[in-house]
N, C-alpha and C. Protein backbone atom coordinates (compact mmCIF):
# COMPACT_ATOMS: atom_id res chain seq x y z
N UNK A 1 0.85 -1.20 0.00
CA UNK A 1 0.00 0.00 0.00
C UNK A 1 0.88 1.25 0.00
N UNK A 2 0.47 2.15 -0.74
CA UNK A 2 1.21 3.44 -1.16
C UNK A 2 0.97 4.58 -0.12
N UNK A 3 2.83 5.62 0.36
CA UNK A 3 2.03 6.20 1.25
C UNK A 3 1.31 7.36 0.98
N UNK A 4 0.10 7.61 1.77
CA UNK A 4 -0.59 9.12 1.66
C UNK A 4 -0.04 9.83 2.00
N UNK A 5 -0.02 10.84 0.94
CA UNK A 5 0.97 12.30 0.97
C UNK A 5 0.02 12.93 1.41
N UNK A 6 0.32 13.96 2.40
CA UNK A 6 -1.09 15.40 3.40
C UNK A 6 -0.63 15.94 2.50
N UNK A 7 -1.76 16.59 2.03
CA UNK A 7 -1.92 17.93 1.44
C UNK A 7 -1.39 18.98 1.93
N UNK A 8 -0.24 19.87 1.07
CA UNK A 8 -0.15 20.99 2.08
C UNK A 8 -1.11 22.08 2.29
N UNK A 9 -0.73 22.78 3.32
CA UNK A 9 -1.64 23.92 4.04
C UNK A 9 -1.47 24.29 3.60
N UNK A 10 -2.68 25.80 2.85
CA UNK A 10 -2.97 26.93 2.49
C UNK A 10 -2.38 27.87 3.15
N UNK A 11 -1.50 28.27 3.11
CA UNK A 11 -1.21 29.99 4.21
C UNK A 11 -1.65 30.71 3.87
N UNK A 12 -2.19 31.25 5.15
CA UNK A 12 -3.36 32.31 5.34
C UNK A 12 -2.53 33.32 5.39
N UNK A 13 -3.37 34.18 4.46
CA UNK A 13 -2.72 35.78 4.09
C UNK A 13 -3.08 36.56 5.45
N UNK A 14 -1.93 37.23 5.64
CA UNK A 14 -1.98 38.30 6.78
C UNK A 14 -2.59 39.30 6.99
N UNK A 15 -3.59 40.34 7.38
CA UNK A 15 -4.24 40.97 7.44
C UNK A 15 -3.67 41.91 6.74
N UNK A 16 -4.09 43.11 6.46
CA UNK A 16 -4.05 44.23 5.76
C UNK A 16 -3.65 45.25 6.53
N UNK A 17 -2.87 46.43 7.17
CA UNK A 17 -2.65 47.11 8.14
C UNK A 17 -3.21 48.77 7.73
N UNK A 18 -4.54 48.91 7.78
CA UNK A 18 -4.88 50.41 7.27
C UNK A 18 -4.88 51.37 8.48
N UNK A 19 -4.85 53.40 8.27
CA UNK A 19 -5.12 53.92 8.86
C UNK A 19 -5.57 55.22 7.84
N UNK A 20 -4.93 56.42 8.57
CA UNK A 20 -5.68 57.50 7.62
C UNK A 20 -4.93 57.49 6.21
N UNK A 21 -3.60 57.45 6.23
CA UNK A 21 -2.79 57.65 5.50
C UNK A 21 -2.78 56.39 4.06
N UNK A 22 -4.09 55.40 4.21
CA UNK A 22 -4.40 54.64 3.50
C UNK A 22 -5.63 54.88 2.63
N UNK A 23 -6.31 56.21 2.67
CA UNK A 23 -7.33 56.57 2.20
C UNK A 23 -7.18 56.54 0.73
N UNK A 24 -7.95 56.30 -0.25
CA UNK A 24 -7.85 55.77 -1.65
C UNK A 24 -7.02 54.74 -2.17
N UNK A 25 -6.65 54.18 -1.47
CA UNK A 25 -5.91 53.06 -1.46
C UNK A 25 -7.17 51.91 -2.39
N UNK A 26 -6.73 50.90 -3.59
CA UNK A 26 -7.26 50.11 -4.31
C UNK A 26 -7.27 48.41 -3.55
N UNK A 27 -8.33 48.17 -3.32
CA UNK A 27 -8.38 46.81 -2.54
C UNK A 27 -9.41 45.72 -2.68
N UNK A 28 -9.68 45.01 -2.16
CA UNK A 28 -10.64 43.89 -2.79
C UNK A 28 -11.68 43.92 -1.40
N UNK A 29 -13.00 43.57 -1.86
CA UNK A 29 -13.55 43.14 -0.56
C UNK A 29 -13.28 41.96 0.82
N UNK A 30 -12.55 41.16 0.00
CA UNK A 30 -11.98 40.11 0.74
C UNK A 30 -10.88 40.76 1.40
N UNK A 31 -9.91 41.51 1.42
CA UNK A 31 -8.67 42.31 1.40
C UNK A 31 -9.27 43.12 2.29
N UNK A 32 -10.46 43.88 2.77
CA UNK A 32 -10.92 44.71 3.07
C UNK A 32 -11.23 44.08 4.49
N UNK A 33 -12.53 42.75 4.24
CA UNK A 33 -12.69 41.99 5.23
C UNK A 33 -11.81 41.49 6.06
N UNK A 34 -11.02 41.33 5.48
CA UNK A 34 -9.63 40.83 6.71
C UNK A 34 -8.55 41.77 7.40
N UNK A 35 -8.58 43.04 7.05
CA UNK A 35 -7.81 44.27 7.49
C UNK A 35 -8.07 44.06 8.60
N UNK A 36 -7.09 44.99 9.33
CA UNK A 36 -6.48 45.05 10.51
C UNK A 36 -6.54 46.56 10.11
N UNK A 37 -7.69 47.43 10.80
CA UNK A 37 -8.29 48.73 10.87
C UNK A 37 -7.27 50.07 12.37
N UNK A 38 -6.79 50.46 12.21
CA UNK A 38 -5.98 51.57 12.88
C UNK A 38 -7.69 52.30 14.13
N UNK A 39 -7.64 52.25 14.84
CA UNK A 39 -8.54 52.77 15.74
C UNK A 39 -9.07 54.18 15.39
N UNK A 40 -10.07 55.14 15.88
CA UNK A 40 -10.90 56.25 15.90
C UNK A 40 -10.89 56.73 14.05
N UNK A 41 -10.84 56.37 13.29
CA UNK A 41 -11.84 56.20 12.22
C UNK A 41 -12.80 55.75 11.54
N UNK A 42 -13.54 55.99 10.45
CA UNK A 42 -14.45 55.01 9.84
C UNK A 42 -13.80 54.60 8.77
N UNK A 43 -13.97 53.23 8.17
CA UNK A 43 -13.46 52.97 7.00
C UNK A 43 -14.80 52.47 6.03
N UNK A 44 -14.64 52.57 4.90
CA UNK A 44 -15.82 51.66 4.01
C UNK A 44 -14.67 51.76 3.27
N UNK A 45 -15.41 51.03 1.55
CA UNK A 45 -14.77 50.04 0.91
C UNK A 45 -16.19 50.73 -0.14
N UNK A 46 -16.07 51.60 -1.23
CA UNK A 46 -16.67 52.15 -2.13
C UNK A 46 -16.12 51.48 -3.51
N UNK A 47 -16.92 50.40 -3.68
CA UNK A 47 -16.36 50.08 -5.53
C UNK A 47 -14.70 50.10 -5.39
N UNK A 48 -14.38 49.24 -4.88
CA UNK A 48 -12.36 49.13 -4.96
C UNK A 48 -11.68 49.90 -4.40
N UNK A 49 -12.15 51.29 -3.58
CA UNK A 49 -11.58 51.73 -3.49
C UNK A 49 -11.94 52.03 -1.19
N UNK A 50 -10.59 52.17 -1.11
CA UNK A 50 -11.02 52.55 0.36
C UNK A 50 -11.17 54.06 0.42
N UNK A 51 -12.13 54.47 1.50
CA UNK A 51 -12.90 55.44 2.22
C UNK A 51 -12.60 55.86 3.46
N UNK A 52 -11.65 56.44 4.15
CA UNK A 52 -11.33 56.57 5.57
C UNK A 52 -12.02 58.01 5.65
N UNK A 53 -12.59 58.06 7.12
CA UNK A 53 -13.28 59.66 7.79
C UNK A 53 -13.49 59.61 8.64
N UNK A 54 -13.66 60.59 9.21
CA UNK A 54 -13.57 60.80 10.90
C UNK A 54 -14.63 60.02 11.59
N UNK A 55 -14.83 60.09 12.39
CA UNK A 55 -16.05 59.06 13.57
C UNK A 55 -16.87 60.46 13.54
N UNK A 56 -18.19 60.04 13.63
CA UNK A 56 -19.14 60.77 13.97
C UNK A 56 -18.96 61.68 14.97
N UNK A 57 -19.17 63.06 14.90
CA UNK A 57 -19.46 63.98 16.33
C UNK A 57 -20.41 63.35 17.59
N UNK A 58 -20.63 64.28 18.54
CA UNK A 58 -21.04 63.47 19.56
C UNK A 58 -22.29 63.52 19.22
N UNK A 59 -23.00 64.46 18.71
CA UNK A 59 -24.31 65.09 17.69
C UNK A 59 -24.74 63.95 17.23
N UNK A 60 -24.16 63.16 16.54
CA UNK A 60 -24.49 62.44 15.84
C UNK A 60 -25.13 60.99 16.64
N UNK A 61 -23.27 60.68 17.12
CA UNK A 61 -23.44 59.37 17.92
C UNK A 61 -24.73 59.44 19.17
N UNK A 62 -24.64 60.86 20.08
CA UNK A 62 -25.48 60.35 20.93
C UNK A 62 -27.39 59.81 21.13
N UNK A 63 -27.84 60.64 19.80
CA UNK A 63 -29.15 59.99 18.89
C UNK A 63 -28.85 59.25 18.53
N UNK A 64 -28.05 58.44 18.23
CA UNK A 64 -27.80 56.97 17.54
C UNK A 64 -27.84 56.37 18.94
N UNK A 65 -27.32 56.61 19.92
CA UNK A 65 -27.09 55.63 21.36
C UNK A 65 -28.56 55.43 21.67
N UNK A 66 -28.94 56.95 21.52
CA UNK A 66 -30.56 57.03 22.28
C UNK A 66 -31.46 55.84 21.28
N UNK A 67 -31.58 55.81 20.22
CA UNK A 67 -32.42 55.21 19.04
C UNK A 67 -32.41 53.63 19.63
N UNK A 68 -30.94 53.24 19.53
CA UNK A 68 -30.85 52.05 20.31
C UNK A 68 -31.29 51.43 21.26
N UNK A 69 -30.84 52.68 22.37
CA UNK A 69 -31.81 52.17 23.92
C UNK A 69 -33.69 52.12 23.66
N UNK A 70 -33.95 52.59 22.66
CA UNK A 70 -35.49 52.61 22.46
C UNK A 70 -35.88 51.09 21.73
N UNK A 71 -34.93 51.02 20.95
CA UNK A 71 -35.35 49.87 20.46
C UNK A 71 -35.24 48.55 20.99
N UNK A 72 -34.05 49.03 22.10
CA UNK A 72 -33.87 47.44 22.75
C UNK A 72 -35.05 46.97 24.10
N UNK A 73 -35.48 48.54 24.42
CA UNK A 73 -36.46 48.75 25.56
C UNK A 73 -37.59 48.25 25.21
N UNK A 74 -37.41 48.77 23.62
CA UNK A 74 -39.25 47.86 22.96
C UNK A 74 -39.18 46.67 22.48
N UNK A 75 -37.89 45.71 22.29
CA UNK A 75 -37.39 44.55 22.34
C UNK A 75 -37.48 43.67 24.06
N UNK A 76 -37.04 44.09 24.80
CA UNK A 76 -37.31 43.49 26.14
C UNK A 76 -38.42 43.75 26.69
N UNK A 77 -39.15 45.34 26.43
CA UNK A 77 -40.54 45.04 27.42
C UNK A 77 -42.22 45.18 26.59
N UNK A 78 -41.90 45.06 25.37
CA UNK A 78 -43.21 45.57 24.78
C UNK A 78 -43.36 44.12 24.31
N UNK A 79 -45.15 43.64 23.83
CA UNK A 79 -45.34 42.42 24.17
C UNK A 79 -45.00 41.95 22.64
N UNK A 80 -45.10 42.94 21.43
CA UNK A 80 -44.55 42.31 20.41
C UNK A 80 -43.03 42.95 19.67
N UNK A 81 -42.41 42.47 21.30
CA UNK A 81 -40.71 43.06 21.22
C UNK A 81 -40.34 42.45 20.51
N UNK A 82 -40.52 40.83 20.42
CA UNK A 82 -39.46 39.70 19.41
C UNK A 82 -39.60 39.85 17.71
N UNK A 83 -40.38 40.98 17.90
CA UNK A 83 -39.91 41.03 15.93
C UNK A 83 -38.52 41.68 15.51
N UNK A 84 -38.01 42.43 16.91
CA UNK A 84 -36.85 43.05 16.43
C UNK A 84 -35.70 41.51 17.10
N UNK A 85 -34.87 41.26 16.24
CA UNK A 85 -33.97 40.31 16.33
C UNK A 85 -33.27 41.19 16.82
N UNK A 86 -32.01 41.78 16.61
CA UNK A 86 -30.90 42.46 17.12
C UNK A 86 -30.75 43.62 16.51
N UNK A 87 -29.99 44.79 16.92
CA UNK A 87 -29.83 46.41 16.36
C UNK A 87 -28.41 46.27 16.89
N UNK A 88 -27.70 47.15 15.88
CA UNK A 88 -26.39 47.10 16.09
C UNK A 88 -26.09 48.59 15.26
N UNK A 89 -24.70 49.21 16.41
CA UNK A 89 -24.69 50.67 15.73
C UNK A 89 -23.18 50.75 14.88
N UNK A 90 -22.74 51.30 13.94
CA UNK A 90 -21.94 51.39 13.23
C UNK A 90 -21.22 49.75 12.58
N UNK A 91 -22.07 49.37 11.73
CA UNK A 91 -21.72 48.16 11.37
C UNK A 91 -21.50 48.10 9.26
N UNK A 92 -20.75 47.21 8.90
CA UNK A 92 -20.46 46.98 7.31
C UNK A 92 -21.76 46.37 6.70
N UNK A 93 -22.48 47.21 5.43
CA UNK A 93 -23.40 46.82 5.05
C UNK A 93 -22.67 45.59 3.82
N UNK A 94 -22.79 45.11 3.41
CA UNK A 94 -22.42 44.11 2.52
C UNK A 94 -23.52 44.52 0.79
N UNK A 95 -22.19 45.02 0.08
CA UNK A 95 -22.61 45.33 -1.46
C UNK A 95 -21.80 44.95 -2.43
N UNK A 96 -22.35 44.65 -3.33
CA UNK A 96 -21.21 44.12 -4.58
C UNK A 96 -19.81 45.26 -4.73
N UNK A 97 -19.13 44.24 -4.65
CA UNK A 97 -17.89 44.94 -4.63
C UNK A 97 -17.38 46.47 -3.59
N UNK A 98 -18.56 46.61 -2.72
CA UNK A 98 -18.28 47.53 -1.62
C UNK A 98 -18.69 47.22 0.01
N UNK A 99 -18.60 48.04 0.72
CA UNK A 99 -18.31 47.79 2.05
C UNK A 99 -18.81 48.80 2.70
N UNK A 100 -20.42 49.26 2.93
CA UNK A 100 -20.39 50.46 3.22
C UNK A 100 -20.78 50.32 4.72
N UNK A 101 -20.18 51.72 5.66
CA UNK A 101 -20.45 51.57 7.31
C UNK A 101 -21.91 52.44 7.28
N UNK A 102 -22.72 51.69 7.94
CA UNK A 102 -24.15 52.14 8.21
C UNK A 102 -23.90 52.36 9.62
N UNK A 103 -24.65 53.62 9.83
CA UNK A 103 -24.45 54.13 11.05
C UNK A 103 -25.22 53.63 12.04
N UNK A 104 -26.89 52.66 11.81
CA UNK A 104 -27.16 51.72 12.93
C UNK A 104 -28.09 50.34 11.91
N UNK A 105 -28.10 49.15 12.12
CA UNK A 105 -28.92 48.20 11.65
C UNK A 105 -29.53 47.64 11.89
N UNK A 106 -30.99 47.32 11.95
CA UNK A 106 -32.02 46.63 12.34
C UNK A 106 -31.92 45.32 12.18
N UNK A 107 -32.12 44.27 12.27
CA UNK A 107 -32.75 43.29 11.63
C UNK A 107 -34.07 42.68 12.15
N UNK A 108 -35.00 42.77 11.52
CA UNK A 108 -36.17 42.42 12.52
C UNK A 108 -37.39 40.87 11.61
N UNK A 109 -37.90 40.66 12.33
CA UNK A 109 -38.81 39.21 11.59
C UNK A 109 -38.03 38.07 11.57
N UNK A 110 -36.54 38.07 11.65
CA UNK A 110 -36.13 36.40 11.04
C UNK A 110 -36.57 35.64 12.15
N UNK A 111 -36.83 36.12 13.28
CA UNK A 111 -36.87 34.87 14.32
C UNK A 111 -35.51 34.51 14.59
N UNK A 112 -34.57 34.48 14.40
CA UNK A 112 -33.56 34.04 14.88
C UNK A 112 -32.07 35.11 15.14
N UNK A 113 -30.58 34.60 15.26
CA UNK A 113 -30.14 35.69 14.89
C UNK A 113 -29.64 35.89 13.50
N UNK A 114 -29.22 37.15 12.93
CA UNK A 114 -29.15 37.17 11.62
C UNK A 114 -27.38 37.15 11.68
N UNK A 115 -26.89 36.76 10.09
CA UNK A 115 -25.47 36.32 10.32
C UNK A 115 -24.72 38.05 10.01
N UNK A 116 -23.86 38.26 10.37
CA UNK A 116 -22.72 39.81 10.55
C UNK A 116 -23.43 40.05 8.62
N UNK A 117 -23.03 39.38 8.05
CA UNK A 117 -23.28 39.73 6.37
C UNK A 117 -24.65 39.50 6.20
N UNK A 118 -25.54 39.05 6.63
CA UNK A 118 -26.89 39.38 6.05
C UNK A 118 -27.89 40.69 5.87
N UNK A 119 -28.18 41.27 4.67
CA UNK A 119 -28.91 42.36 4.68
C UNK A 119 -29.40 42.54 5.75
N UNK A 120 -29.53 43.56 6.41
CA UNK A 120 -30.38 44.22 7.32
C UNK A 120 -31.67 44.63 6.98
N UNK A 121 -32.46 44.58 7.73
CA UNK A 121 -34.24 44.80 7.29
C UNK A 121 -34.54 46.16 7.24
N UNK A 122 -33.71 46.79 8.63
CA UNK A 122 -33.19 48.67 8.19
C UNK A 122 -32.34 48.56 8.14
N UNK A 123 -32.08 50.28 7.56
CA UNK A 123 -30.67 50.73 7.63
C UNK A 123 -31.13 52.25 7.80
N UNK A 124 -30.52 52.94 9.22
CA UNK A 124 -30.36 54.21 9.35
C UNK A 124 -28.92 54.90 9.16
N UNK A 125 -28.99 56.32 8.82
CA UNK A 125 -28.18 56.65 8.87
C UNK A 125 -28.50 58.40 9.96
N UNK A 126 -27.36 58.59 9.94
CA UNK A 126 -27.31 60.18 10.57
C UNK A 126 -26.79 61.01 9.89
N UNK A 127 -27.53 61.91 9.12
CA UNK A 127 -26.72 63.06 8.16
C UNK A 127 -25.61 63.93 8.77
N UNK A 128 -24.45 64.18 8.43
CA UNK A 128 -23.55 65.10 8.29
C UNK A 128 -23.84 66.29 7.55
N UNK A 129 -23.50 67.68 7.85
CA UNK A 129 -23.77 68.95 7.26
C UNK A 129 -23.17 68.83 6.29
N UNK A 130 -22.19 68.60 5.40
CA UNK A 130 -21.55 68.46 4.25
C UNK A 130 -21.44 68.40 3.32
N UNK A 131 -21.97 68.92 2.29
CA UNK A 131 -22.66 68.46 1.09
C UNK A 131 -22.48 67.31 0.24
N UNK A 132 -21.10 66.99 0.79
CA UNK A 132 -20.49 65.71 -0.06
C UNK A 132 -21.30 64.63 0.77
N UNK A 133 -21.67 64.39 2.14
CA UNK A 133 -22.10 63.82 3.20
C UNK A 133 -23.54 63.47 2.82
N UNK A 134 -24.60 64.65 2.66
CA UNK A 134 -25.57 64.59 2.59
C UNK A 134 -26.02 63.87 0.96
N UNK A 135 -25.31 64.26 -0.03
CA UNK A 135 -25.65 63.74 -1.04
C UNK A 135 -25.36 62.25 -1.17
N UNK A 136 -24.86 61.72 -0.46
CA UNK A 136 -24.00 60.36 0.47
C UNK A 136 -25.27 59.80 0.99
N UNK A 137 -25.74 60.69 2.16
CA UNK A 137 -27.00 59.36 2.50
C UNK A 137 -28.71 59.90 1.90
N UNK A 138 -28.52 60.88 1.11
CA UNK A 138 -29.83 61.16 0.00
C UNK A 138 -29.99 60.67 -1.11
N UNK A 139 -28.98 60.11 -1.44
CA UNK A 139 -28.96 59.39 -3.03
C UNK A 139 -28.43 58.55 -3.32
N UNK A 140 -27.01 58.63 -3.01
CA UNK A 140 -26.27 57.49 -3.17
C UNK A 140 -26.23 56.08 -2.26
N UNK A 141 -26.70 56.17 -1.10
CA UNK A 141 -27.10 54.97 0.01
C UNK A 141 -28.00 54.66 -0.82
N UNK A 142 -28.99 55.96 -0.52
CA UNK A 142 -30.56 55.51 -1.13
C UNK A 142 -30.07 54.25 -2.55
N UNK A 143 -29.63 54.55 -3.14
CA UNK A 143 -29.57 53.84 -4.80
C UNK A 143 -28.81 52.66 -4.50
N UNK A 144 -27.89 52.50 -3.60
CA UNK A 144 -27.47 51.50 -3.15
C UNK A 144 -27.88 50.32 -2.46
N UNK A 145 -28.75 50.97 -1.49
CA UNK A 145 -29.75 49.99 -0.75
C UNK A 145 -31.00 49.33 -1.29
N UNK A 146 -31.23 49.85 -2.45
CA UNK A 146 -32.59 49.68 -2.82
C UNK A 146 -32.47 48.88 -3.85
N UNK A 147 -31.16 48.47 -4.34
CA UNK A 147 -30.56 47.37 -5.17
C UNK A 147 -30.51 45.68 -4.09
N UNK A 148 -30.52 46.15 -2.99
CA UNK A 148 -30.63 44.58 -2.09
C UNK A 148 -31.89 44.76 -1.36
N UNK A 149 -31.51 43.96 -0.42
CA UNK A 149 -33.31 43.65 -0.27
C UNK A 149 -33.50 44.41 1.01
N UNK A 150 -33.29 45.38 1.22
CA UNK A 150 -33.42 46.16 2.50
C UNK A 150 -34.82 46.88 2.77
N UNK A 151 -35.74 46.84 3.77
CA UNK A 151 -37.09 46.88 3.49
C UNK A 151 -37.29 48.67 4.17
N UNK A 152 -36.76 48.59 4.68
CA UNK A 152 -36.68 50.57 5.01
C UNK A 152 -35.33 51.46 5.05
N UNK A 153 -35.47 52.12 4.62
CA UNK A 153 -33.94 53.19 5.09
C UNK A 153 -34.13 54.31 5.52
N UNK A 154 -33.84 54.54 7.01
CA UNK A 154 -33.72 55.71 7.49
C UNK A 154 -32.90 57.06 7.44
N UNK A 155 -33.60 57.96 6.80
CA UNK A 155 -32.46 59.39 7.45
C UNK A 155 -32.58 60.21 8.03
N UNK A 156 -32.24 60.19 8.89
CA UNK A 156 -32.18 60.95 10.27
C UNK A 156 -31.87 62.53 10.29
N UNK A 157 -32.10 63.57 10.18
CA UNK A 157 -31.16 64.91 9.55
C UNK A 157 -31.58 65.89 11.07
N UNK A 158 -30.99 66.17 11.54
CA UNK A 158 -30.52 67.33 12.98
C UNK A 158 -31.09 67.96 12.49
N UNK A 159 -30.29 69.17 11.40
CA UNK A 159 -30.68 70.09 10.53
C UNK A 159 -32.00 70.46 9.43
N UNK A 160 -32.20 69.53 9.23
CA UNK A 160 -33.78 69.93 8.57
C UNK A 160 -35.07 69.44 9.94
N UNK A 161 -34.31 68.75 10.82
CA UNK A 161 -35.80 68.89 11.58
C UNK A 161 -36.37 67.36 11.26
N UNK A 162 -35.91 66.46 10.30
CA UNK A 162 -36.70 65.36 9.79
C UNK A 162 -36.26 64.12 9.62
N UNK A 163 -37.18 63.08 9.69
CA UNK A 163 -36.80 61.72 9.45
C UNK A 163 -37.35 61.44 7.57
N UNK A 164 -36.23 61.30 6.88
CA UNK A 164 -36.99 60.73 5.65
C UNK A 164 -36.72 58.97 5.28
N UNK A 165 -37.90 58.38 5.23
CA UNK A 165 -38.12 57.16 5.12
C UNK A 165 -38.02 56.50 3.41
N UNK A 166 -37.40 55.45 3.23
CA UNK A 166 -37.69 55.03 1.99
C UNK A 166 -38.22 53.66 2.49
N UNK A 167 -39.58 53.24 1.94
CA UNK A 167 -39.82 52.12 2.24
C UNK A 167 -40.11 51.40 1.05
N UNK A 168 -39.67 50.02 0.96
CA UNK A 168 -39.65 48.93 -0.38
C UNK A 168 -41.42 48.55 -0.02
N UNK A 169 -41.69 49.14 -1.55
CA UNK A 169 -42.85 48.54 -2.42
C UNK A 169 -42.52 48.25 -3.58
N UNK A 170 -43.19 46.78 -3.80
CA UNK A 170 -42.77 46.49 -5.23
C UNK A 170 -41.86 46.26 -5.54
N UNK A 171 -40.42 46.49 -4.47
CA UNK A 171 -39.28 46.08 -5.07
C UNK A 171 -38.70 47.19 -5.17
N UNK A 172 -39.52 48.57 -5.31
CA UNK A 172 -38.87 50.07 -4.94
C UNK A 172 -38.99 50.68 -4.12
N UNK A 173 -37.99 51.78 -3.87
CA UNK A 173 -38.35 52.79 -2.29
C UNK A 173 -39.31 53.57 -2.94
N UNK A 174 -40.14 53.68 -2.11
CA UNK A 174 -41.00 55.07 -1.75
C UNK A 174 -40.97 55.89 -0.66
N UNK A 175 -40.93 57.60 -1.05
CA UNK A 175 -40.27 58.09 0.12
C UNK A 175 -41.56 58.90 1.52
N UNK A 176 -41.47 58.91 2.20
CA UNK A 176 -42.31 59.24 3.26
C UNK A 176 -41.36 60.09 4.19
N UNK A 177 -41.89 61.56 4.48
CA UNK A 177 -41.03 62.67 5.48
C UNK A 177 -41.68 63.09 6.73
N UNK A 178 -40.59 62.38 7.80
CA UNK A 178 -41.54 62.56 9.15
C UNK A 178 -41.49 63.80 9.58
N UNK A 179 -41.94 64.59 10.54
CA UNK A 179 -41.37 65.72 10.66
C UNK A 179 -41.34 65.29 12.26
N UNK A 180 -40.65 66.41 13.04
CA UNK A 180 -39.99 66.88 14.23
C UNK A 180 -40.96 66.49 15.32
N UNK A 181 -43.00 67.18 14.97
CA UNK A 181 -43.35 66.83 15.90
C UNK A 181 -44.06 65.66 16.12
N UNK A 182 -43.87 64.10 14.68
CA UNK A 182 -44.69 63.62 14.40
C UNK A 182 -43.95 62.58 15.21
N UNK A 183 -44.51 61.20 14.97
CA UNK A 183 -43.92 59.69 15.94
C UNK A 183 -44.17 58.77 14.64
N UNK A 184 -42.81 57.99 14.89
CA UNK A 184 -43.05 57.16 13.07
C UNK A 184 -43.55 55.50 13.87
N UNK A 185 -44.11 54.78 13.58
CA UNK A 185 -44.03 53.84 13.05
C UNK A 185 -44.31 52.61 12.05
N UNK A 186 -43.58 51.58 12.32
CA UNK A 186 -43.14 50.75 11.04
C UNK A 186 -43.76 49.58 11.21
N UNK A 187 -44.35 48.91 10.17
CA UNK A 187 -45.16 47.18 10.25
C UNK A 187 -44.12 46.39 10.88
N UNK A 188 -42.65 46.62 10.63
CA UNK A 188 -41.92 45.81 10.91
C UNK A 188 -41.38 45.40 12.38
N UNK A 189 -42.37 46.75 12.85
CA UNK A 189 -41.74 46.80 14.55
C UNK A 189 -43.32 46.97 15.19
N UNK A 190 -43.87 45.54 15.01
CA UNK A 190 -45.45 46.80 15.43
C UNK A 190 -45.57 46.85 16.97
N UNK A 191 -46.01 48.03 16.91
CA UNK A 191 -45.95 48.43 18.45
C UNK A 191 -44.77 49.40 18.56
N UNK A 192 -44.01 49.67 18.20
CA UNK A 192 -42.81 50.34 18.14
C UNK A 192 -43.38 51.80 18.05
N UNK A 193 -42.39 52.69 18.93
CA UNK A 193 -43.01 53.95 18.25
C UNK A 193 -41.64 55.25 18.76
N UNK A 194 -41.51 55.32 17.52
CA UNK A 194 -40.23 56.49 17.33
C UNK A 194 -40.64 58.12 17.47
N UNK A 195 -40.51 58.71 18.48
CA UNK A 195 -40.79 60.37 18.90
C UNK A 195 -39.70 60.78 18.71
N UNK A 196 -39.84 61.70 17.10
CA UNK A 196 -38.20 61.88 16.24
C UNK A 196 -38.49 63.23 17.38
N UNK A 197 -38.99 63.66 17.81
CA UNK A 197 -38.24 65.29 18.91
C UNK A 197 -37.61 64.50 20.00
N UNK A 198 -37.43 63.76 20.18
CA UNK A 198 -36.57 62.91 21.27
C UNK A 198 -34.88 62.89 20.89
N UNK A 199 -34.85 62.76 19.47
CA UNK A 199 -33.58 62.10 19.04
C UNK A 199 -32.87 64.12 18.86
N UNK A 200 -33.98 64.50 18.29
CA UNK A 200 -33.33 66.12 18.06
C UNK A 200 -32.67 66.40 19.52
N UNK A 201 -33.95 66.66 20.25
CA UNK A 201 -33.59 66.99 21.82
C UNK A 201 -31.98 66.54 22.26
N UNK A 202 -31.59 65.35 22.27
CA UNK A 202 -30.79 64.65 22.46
C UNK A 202 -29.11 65.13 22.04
N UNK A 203 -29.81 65.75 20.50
CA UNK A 203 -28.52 65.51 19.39
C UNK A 203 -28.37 67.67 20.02
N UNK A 204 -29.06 68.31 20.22
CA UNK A 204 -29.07 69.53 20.64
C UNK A 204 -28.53 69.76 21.95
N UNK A 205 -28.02 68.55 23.32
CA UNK A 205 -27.37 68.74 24.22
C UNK A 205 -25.74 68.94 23.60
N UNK A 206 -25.73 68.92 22.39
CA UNK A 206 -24.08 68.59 22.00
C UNK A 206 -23.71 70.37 21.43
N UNK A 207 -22.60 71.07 21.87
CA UNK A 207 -21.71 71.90 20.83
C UNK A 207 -21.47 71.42 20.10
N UNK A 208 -22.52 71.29 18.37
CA UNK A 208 -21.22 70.78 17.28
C UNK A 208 -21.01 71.57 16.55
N UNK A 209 -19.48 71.26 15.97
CA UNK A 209 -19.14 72.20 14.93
C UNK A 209 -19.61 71.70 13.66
N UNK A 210 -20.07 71.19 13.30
CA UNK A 210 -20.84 70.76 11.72
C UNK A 210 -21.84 71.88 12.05
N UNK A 211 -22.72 72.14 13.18
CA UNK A 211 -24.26 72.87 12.93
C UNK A 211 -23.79 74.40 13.15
C-alpha cells in the first residue's frame, strides 16, 4: 500500500494594516474583510476603493445611542418586542464589490439571529452637514440599498428637523417625510413607536461644529 501524501496547508494571508494615511488606497472586498483597521476612524470600501473619515461627532453618535436604547427597551418590554432580532450601531453593510459603514442596523422578523453579512431589514443613517455627506446618504445609500433587499432606510437629519423614510414597495423605495413633531411607526416593529423630537432633543445637548 502506497504512502498518503497530506496535502499541504494553504497559508493564510496576513491581514491588511490600514489607517488615515491609506485613504484611496485600491483593494478587494476580501482584502478589506480581513484588514487590521488603525482605531478612531471610519473605514468603508466604495467600488475598490477605500474610504477613511472621521467618527461621527457626539451630535451624531449620541441619537444613535438614544435610538438604540429605544429599540432594545421595545425589544425586552413591549409584548410584540421579538420582531426586532438584534440592532447594532456602526456596522459593514455588505454590497457588490463595496463595504459600506451604516451608522445603525435593524434586523427584525427572522426569528432568529441574523449572520454579521446578512442584509439588514433597516438601515439608518445620521446626516452630516456636508454636502459631499448629505448627497452620500440622499442618493447614493438611497440607490445602493434599494438594489438589495433592504425593506426601510432611514435618514435621520438634525438640521432639517426630519426623518426621511424610503420604504420597499414592489421592489422600490417610496419616500415618506416625518417631521420633528410627528412619531413614526413601522409594520416591521409593530408596536414600536419612534418620537423623532426625542432624538433632536438629544442631538441639541451637543456643541457641534458641523451645525
Amino acid at each position: 500500500m502506497g504512502a498518503v501524501l497530506a496535502k499541504p496547508k494553504r497559508k493564510r494571508k496576513a491581514p491588511i494594516n490600514v489607517g488615515p494615511d491609506s485613504n484611496g488606497i485600491v483593494m478587494t472586498p476580501e482584502e478589506f474583510d480581513r484588514a487590521d483597521f488603525n482605531e478612531g476612524y471610519c473605514y468603508e470600501l466604495i467600488h475598490g476603493v477605500l474610504i477613511v473619515s472621521p467618527i461621527p461627532s457626539e451630535a451624531e453618535a449620541d441619537p444613535n445611542e438614544e435610538l438604540g436604547h429605544l429599540l432594545r427597551t421595545y425589544r425586552d418590554s413591549h409584548p410584540e418586542g421579538k420582531a426586532l432580532d438584534i440592532t447594532l450601531f456602526e456596522r459593514f453593510v455588505h454590497l457588490e464589490g463595496s463595504r459600506r459603514r451604516a451608522d445603525r442596523v435593524i434586523w427584525a422578523g427572522f426569528g432568529r439571529m441574523p449572520k454579521p453579512s446578512e442584509t439588514p431589514s433597516i438601515i439608518v443613517e445620521f446626516v452630516s452637514k456636508s454636502k459631499r455627506d448629505r448627497e452620500r446618504d440622499y442618493e447614493i445609500k438611497r440607490d445602493e440599498y434599494q438594489e438589495i433587499d433592504v425593506q426601510e432606510y432611514w435618514i435621520i437629519d438634525r438640521f432639517e428637523k426630519t426623518m426621511t423614510v424610503h420604504l420597499r414597495v414592489d421592489g422600490q423605495f417610496r419616500k415618506k417625510v416625518i417631521r420633528a413633531n410627528q412619531t413614526y411607526r413601522t409594520p416591521l416593529l409593530p408596536g414600536f413607536e419612534l418620537p423623532l423630537a426625542r432624538l433632536f432633543e438629544v442631538a441639541n445637548r451637543w456643541k457641534d461644529e458641523d451645525a
